[in-house]
PDB file of N, CA and C in Angstrom:
ATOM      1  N   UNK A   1     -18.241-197.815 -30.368  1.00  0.00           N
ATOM      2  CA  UNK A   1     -16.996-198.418 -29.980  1.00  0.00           C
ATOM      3  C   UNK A   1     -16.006-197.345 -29.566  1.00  0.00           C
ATOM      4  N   UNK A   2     -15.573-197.331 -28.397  1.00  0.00           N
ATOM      5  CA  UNK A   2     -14.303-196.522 -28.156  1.00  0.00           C
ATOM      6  C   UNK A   2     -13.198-197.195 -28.720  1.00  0.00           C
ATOM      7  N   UNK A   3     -11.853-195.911 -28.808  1.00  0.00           N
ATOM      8  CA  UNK A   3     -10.637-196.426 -29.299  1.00  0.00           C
ATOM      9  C   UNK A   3      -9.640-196.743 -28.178  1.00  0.00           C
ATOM     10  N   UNK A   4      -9.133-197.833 -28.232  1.00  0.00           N
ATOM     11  CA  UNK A   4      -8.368-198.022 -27.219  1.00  0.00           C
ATOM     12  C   UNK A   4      -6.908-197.875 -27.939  1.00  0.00           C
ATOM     13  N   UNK A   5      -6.412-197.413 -26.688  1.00  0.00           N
ATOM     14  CA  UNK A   5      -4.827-197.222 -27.132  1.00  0.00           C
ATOM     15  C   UNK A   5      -3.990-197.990 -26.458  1.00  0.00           C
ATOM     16  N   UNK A   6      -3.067-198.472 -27.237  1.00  0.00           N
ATOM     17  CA  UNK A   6      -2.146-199.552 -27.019  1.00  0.00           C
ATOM     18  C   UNK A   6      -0.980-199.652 -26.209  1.00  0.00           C
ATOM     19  N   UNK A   7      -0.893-200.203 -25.115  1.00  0.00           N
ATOM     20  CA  UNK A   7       0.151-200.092 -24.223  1.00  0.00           C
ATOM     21  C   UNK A   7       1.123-199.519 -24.526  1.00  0.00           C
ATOM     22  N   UNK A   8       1.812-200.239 -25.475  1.00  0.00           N
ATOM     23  CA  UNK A   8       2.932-200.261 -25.840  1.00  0.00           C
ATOM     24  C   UNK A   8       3.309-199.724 -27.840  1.00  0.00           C
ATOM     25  N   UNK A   9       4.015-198.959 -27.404  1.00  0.00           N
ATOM     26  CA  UNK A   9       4.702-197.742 -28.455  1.00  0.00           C
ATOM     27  C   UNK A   9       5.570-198.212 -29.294  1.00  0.00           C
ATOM     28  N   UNK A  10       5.763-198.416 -30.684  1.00  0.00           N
ATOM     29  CA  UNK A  10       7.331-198.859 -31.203  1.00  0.00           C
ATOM     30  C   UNK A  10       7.684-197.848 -31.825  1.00  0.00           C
ATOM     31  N   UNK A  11       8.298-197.274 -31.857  1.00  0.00           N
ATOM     32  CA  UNK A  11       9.003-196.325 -32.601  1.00  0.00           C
ATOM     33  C   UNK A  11      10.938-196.501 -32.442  1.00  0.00           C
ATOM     34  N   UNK A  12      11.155-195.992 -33.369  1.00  0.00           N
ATOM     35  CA  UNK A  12      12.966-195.792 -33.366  1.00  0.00           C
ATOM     36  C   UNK A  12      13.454-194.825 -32.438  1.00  0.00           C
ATOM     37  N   UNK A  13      14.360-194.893 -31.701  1.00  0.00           N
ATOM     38  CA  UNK A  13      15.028-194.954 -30.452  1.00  0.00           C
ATOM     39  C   UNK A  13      15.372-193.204 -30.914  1.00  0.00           C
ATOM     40  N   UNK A  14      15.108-192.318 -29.856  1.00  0.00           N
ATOM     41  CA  UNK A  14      15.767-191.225 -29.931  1.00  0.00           C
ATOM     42  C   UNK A  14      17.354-190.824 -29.802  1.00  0.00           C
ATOM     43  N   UNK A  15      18.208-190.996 -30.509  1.00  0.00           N
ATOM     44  CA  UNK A  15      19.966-191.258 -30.751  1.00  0.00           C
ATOM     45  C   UNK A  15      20.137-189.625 -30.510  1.00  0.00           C
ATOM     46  N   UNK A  16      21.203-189.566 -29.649  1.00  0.00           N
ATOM     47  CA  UNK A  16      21.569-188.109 -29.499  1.00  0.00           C
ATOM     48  C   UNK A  16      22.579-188.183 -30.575  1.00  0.00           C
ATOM     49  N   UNK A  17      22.316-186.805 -31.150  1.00  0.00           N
ATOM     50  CA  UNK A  17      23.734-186.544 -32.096  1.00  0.00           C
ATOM     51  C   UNK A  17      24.386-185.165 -31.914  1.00  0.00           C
ATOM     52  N   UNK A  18      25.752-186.136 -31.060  1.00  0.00           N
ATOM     53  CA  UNK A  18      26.891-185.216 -30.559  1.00  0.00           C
ATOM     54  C   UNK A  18      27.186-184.284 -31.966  1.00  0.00           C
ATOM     55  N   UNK A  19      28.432-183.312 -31.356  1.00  0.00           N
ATOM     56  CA  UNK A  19      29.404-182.769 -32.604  1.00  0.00           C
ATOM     57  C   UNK A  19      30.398-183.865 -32.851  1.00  0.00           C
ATOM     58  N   UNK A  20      30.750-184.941 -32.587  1.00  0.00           N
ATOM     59  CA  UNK A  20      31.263-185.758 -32.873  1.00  0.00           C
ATOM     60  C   UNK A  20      31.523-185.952 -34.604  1.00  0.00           C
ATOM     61  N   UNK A  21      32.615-185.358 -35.028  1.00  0.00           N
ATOM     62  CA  UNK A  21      32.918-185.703 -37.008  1.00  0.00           C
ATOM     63  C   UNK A  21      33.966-186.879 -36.899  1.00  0.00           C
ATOM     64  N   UNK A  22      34.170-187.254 -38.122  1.00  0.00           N
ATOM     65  CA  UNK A  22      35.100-188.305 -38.831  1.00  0.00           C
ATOM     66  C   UNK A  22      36.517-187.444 -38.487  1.00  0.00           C
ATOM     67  N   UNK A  23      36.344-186.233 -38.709  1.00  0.00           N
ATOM     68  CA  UNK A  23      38.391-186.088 -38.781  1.00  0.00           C
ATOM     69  C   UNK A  23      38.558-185.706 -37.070  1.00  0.00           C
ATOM     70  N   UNK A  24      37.118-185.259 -36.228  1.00  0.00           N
ATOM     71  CA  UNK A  24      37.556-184.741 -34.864  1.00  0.00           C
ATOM     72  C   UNK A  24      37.936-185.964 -33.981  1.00  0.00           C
ATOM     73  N   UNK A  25      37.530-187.319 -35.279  1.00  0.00           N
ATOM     74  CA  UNK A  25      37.900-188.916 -33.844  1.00  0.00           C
ATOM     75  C   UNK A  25      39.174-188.844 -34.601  1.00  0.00           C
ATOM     76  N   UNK A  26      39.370-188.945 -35.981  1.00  0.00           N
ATOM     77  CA  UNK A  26      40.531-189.025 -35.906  1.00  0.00           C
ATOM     78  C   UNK A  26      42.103-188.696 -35.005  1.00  0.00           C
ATOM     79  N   UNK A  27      41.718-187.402 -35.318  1.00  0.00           N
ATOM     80  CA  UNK A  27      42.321-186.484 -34.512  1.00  0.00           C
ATOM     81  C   UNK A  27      42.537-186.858 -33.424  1.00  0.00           C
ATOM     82  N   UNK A  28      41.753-187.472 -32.519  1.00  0.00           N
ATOM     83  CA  UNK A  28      41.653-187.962 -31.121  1.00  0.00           C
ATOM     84  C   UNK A  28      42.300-189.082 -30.985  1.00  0.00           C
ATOM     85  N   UNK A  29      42.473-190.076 -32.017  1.00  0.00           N
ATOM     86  CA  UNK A  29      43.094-191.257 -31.893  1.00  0.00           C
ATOM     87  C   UNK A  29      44.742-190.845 -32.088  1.00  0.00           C
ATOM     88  N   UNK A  30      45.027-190.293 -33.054  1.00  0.00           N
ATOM     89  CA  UNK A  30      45.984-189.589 -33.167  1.00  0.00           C
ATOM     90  C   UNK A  30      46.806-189.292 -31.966  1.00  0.00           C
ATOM     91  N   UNK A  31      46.235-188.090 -31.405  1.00  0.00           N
ATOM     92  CA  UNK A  31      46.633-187.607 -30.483  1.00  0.00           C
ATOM     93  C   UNK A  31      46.392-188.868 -29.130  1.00  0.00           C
ATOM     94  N   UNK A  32      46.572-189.418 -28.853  1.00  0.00           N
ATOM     95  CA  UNK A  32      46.506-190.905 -28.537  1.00  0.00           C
ATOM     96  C   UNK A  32      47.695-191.939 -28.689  1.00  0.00           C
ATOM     97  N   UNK A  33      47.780-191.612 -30.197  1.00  0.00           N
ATOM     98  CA  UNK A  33      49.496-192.642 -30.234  1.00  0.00           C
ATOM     99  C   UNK A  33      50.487-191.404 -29.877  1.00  0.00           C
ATOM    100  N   UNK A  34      50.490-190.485 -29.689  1.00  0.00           N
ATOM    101  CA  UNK A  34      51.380-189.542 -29.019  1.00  0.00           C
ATOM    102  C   UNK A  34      52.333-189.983 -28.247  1.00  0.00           C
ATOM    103  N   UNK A  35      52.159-190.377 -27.394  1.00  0.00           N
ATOM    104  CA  UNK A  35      52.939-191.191 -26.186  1.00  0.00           C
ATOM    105  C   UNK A  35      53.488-192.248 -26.917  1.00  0.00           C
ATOM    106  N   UNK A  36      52.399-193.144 -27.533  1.00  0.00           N
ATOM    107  CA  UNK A  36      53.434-194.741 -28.194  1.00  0.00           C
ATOM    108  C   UNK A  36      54.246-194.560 -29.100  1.00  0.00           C
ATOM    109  N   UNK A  37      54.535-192.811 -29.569  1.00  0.00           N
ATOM    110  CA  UNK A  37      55.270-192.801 -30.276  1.00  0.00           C
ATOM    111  C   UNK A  37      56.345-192.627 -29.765  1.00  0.00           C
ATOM    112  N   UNK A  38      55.990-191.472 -28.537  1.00  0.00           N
ATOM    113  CA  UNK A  38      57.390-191.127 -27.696  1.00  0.00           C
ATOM    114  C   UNK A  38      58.262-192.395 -27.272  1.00  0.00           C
ATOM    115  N   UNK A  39      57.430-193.178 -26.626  1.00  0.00           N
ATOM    116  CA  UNK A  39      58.023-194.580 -26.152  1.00  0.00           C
ATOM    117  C   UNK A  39      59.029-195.258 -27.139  1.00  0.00           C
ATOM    118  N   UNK A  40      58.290-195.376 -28.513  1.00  0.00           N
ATOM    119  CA  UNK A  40      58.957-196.018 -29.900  1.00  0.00           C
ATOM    120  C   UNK A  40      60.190-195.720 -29.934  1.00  0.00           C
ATOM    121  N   UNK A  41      60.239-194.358 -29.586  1.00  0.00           N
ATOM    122  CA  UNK A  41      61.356-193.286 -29.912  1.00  0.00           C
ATOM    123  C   UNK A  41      62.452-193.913 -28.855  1.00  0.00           C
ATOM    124  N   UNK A  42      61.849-193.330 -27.929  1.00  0.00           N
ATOM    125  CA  UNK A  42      62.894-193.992 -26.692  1.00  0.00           C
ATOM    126  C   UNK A  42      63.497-195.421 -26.428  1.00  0.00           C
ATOM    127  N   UNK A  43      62.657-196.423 -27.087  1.00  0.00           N
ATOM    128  CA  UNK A  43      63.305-197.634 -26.676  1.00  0.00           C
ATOM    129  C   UNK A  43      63.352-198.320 -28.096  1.00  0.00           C
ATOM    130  N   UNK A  44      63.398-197.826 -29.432  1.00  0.00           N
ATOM    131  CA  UNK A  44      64.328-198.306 -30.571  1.00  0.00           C
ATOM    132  C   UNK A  44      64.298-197.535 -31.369  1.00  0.00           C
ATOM    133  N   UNK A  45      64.679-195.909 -30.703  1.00  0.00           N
ATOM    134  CA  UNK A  45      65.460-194.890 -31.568  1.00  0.00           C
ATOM    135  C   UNK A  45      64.824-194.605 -32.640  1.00  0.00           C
ATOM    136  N   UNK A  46      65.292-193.773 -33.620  1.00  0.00           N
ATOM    137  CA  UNK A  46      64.886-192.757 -34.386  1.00  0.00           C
ATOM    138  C   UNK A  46      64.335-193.947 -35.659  1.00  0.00           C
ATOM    139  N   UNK A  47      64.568-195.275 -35.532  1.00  0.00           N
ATOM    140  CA  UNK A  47      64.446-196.095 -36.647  1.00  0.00           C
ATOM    141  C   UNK A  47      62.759-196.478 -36.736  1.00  0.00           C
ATOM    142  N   UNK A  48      62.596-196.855 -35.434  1.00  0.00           N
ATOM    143  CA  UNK A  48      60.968-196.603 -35.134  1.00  0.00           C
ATOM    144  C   UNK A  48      59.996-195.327 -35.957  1.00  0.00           C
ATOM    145  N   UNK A  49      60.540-194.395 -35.604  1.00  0.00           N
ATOM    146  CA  UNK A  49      60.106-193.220 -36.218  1.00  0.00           C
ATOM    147  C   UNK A  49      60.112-193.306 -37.856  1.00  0.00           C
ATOM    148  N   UNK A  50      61.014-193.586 -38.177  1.00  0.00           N
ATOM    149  CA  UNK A  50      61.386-193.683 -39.715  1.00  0.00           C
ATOM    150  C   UNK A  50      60.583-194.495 -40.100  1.00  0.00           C
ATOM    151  N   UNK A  51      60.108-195.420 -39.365  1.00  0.00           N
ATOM    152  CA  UNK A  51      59.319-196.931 -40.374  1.00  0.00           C
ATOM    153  C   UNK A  51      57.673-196.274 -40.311  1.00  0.00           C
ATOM    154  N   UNK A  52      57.599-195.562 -38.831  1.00  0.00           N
ATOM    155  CA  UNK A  52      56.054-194.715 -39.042  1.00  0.00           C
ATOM    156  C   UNK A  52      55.871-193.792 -40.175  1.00  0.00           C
ATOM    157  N   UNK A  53      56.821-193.031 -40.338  1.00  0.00           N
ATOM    158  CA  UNK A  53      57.110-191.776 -41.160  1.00  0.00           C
ATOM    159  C   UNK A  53      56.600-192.378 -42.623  1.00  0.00           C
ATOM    160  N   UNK A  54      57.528-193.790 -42.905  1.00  0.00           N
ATOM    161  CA  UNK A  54      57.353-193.873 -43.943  1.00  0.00           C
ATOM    162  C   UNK A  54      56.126-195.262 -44.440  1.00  0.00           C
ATOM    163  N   UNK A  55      55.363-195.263 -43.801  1.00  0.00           N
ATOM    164  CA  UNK A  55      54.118-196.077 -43.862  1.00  0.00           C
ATOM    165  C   UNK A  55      52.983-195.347 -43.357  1.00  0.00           C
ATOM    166  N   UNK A  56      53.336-193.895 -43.199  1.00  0.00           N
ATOM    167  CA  UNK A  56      52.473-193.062 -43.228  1.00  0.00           C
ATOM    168  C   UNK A  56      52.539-192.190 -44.708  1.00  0.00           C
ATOM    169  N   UNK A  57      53.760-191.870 -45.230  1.00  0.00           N
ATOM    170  CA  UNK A  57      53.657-191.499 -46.267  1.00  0.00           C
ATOM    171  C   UNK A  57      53.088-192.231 -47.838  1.00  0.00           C
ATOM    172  N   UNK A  58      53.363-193.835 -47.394  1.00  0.00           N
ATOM    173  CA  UNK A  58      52.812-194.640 -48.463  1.00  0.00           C
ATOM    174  C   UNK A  58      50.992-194.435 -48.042  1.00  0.00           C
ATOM    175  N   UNK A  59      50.710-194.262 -47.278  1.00  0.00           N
ATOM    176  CA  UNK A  59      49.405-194.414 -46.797  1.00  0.00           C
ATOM    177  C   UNK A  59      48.785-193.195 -47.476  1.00  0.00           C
ATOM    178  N   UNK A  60      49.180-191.850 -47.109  1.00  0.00           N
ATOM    179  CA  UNK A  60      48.949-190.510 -47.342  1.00  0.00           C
ATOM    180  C   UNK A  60      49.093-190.473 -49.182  1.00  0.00           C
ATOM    181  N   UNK A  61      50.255-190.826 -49.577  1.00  0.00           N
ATOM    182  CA  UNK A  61      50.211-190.932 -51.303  1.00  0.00           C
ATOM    183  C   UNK A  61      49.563-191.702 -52.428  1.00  0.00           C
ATOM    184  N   UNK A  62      48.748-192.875 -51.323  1.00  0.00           N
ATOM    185  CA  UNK A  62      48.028-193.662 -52.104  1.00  0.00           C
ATOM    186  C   UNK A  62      47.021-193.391 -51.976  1.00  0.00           C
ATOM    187  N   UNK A  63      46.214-192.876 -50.704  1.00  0.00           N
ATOM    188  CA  UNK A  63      44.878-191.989 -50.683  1.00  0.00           C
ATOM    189  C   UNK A  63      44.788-190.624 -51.701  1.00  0.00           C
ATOM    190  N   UNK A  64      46.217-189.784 -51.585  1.00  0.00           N
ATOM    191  CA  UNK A  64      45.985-188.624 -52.562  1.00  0.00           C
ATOM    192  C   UNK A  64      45.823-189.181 -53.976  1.00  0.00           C
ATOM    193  N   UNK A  65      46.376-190.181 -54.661  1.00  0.00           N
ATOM    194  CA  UNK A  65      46.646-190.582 -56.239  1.00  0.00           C
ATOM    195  C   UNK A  65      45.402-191.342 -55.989  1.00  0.00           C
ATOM    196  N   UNK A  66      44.928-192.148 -55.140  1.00  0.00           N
ATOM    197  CA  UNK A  66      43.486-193.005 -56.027  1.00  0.00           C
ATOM    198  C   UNK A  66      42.189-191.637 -55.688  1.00  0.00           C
ATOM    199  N   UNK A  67      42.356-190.982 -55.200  1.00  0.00           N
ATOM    200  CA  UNK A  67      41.101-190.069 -55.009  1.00  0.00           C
ATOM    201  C   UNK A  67      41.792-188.649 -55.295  1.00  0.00           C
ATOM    202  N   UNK A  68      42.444-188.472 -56.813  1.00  0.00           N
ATOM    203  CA  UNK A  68      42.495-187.543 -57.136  1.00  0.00           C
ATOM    204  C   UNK A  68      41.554-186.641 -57.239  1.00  0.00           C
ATOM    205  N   UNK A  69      40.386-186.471 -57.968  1.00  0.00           N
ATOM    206  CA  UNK A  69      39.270-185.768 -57.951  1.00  0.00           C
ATOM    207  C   UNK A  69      38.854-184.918 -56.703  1.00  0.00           C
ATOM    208  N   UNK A  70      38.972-185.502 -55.498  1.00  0.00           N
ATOM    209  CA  UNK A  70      38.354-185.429 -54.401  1.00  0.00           C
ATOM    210  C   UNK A  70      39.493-185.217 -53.247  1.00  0.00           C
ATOM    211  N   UNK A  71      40.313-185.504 -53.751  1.00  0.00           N
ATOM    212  CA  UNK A  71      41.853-185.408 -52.656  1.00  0.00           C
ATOM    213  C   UNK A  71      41.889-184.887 -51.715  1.00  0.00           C
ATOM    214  N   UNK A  72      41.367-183.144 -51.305  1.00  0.00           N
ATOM    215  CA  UNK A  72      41.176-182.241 -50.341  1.00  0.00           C
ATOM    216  C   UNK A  72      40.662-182.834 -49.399  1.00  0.00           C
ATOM    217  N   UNK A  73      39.220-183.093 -49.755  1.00  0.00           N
ATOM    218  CA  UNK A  73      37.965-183.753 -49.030  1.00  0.00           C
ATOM    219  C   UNK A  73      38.819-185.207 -48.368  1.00  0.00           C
ATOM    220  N   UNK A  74      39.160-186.093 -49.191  1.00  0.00           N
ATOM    221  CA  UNK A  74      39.236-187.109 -48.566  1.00  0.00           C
ATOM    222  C   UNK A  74      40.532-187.197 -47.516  1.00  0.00           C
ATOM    223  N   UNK A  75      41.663-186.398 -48.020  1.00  0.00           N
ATOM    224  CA  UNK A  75      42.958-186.321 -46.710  1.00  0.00           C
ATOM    225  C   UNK A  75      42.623-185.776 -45.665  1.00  0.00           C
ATOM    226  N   UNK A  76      41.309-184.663 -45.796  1.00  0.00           N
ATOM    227  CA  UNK A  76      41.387-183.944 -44.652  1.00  0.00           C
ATOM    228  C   UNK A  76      40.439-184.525 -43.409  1.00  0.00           C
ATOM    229  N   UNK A  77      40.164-185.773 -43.840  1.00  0.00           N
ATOM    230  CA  UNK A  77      39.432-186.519 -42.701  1.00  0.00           C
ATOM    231  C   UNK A  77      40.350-187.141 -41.724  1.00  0.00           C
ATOM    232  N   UNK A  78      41.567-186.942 -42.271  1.00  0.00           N
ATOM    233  CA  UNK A  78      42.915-187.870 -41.735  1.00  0.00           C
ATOM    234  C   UNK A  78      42.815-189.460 -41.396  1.00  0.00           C
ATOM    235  N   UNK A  79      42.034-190.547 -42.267  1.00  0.00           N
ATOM    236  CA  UNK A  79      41.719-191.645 -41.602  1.00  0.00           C
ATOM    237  C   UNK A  79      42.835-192.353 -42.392  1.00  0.00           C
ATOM    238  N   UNK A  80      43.367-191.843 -43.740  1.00  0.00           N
ATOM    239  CA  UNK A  80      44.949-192.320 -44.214  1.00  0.00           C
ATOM    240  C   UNK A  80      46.150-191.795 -43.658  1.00  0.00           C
ATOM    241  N   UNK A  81      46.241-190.673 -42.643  1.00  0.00           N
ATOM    242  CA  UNK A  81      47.190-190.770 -41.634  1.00  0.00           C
ATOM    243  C   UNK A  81      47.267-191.281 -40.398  1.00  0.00           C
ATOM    244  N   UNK A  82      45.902-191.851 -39.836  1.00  0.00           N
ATOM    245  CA  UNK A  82      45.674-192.436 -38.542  1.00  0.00           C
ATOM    246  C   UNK A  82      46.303-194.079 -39.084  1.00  0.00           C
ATOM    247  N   UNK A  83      45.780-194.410 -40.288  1.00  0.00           N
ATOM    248  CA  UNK A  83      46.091-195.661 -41.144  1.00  0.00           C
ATOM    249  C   UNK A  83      47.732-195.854 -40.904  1.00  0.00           C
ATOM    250  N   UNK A  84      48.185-195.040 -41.749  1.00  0.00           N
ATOM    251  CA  UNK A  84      49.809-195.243 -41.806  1.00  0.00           C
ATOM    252  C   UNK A  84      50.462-195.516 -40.290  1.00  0.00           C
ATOM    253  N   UNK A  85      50.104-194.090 -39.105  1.00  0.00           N
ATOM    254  CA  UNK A  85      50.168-193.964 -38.156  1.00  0.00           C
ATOM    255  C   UNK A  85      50.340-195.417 -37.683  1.00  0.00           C
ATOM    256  N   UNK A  86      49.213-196.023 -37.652  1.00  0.00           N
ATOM    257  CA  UNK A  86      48.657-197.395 -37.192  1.00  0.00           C
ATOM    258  C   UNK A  86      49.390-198.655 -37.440  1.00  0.00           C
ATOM    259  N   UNK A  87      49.914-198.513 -38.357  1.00  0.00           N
ATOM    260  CA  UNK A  87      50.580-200.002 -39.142  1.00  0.00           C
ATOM    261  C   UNK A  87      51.884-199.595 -39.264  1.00  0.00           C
ATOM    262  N   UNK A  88      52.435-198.225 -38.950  1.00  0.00           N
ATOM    263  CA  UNK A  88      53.917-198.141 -38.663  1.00  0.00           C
ATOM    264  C   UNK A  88      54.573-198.275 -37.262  1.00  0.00           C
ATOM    265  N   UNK A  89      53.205-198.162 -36.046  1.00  0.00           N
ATOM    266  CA  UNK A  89      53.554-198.878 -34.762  1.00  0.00           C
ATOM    267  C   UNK A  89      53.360-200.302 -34.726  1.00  0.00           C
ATOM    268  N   UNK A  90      52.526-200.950 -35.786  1.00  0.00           N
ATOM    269  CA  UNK A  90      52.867-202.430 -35.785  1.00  0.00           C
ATOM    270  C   UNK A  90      53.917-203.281 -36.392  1.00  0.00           C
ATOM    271  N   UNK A  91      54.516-202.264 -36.518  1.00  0.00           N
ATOM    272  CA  UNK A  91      55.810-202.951 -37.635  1.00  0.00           C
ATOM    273  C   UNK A  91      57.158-202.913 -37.374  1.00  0.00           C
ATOM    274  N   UNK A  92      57.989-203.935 -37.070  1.00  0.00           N
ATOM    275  CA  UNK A  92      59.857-203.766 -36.274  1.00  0.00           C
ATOM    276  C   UNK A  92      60.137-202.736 -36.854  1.00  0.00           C
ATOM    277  N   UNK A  93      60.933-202.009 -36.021  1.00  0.00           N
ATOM    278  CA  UNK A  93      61.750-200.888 -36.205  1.00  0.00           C
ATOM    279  C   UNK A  93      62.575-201.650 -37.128  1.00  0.00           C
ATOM    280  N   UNK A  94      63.220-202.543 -37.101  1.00  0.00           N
ATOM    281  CA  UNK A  94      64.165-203.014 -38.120  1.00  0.00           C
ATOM    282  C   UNK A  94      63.653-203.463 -39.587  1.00  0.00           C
ATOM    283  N   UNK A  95      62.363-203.099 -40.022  1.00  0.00           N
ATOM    284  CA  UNK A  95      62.188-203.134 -41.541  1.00  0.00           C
ATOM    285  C   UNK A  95      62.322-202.199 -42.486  1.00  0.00           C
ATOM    286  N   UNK A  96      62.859-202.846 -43.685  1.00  0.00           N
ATOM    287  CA  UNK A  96      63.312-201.488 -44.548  1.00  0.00           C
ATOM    288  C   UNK A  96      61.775-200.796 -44.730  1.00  0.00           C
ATOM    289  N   UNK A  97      62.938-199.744 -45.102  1.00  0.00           N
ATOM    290  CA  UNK A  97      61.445-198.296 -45.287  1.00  0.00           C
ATOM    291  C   UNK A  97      60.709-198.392 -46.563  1.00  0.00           C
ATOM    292  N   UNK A  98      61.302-198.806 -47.471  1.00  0.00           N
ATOM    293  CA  UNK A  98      60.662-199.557 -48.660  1.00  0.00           C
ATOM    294  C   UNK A  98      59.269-200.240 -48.285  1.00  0.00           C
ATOM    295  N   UNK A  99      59.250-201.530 -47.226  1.00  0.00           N
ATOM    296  CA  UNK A  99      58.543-202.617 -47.084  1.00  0.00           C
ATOM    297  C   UNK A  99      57.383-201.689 -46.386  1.00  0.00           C
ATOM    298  N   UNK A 100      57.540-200.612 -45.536  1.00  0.00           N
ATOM    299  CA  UNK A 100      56.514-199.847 -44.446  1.00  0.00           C
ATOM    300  C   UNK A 100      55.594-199.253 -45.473  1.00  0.00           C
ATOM    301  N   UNK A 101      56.662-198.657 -46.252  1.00  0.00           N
ATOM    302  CA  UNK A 101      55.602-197.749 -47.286  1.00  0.00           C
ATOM    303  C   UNK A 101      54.660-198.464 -47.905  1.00  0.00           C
ATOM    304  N   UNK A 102      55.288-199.966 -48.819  1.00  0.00           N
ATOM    305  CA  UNK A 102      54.552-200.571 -49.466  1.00  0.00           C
ATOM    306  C   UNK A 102      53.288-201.187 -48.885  1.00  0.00           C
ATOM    307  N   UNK A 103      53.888-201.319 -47.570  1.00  0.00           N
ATOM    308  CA  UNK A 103      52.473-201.691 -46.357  1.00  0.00           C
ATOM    309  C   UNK A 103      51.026-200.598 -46.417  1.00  0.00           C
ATOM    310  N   UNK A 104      51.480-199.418 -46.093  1.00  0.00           N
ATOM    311  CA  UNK A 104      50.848-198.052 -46.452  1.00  0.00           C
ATOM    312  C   UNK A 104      50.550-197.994 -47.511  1.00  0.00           C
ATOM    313  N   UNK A 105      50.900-198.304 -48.815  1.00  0.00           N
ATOM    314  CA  UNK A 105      50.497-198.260 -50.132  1.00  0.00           C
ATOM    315  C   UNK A 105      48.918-199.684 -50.481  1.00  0.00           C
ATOM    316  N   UNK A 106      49.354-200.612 -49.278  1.00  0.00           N
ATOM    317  CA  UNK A 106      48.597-201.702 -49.739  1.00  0.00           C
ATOM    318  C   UNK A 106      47.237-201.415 -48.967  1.00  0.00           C
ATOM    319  N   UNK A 107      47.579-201.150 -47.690  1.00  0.00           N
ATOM    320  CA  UNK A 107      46.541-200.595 -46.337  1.00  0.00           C
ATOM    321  C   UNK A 107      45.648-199.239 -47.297  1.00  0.00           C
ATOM    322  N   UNK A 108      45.547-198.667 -47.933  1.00  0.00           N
ATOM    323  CA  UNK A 108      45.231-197.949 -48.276  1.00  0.00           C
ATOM    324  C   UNK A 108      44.156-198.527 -49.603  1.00  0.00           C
ATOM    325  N   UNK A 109      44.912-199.675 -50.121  1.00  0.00           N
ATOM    326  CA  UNK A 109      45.022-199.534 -51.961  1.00  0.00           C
ATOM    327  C   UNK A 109      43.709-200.645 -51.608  1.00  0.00           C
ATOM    328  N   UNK A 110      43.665-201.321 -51.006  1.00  0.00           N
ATOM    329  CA  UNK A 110      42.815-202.632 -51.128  1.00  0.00           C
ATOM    330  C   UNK A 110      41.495-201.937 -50.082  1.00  0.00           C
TER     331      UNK A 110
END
């Protein structure tokens, strides 16, 4: 008996793997709201800024306190400043800074 070989091959797909890391997309998204921040700035003033600032800082303080152990490692991926970043351009310039943070505190906590 000869062996015959089978048309058809299955194997798992050869996936290229870029240098592509967790903090270098960050970074990229980041640098991305750049502009929507400038804009923020420009068309409802420094209050815009303030509500990012501070729903980035609830974001950033609730990642450092629940992953104390590990804190270094886990801030320096920046995905709790892209976070804050993120949900302080979704949020009226006219909310207290209290409510942004606590947003950042929750975006983070859950």
């Amino acid at each position: 008996m000869s062996k015959v070989r089978p048309s058809l091959v299955v194997r798992t797909a050869p996936f290229l793997h870029g240098a592509l890391t967790t903090p270098r997309l960050m970074f990229d998204v980041l640098l991305a709201t750049v502009p929507v921040l400038a804009a923020a700035a420009w068309w409802f003033g420094v209050a815009a800024l303030l509500v990012v600032a501070a729903a980035t800082f609830g974001a950033v303080a609730t990642e450092a306190w629940f992953f104390r152990a590990r804190a270094t490692r886990s801030l320096r991926d920046g995905s709790a400043l892209l976070t804050g970043v993120l949900l302080g351009l979704t949020l009226p310039p006219s909310l207290p800074l209290w409510m942004a943070a606590l947003g950042g505190v929750v975006a983070i906590g859950f």
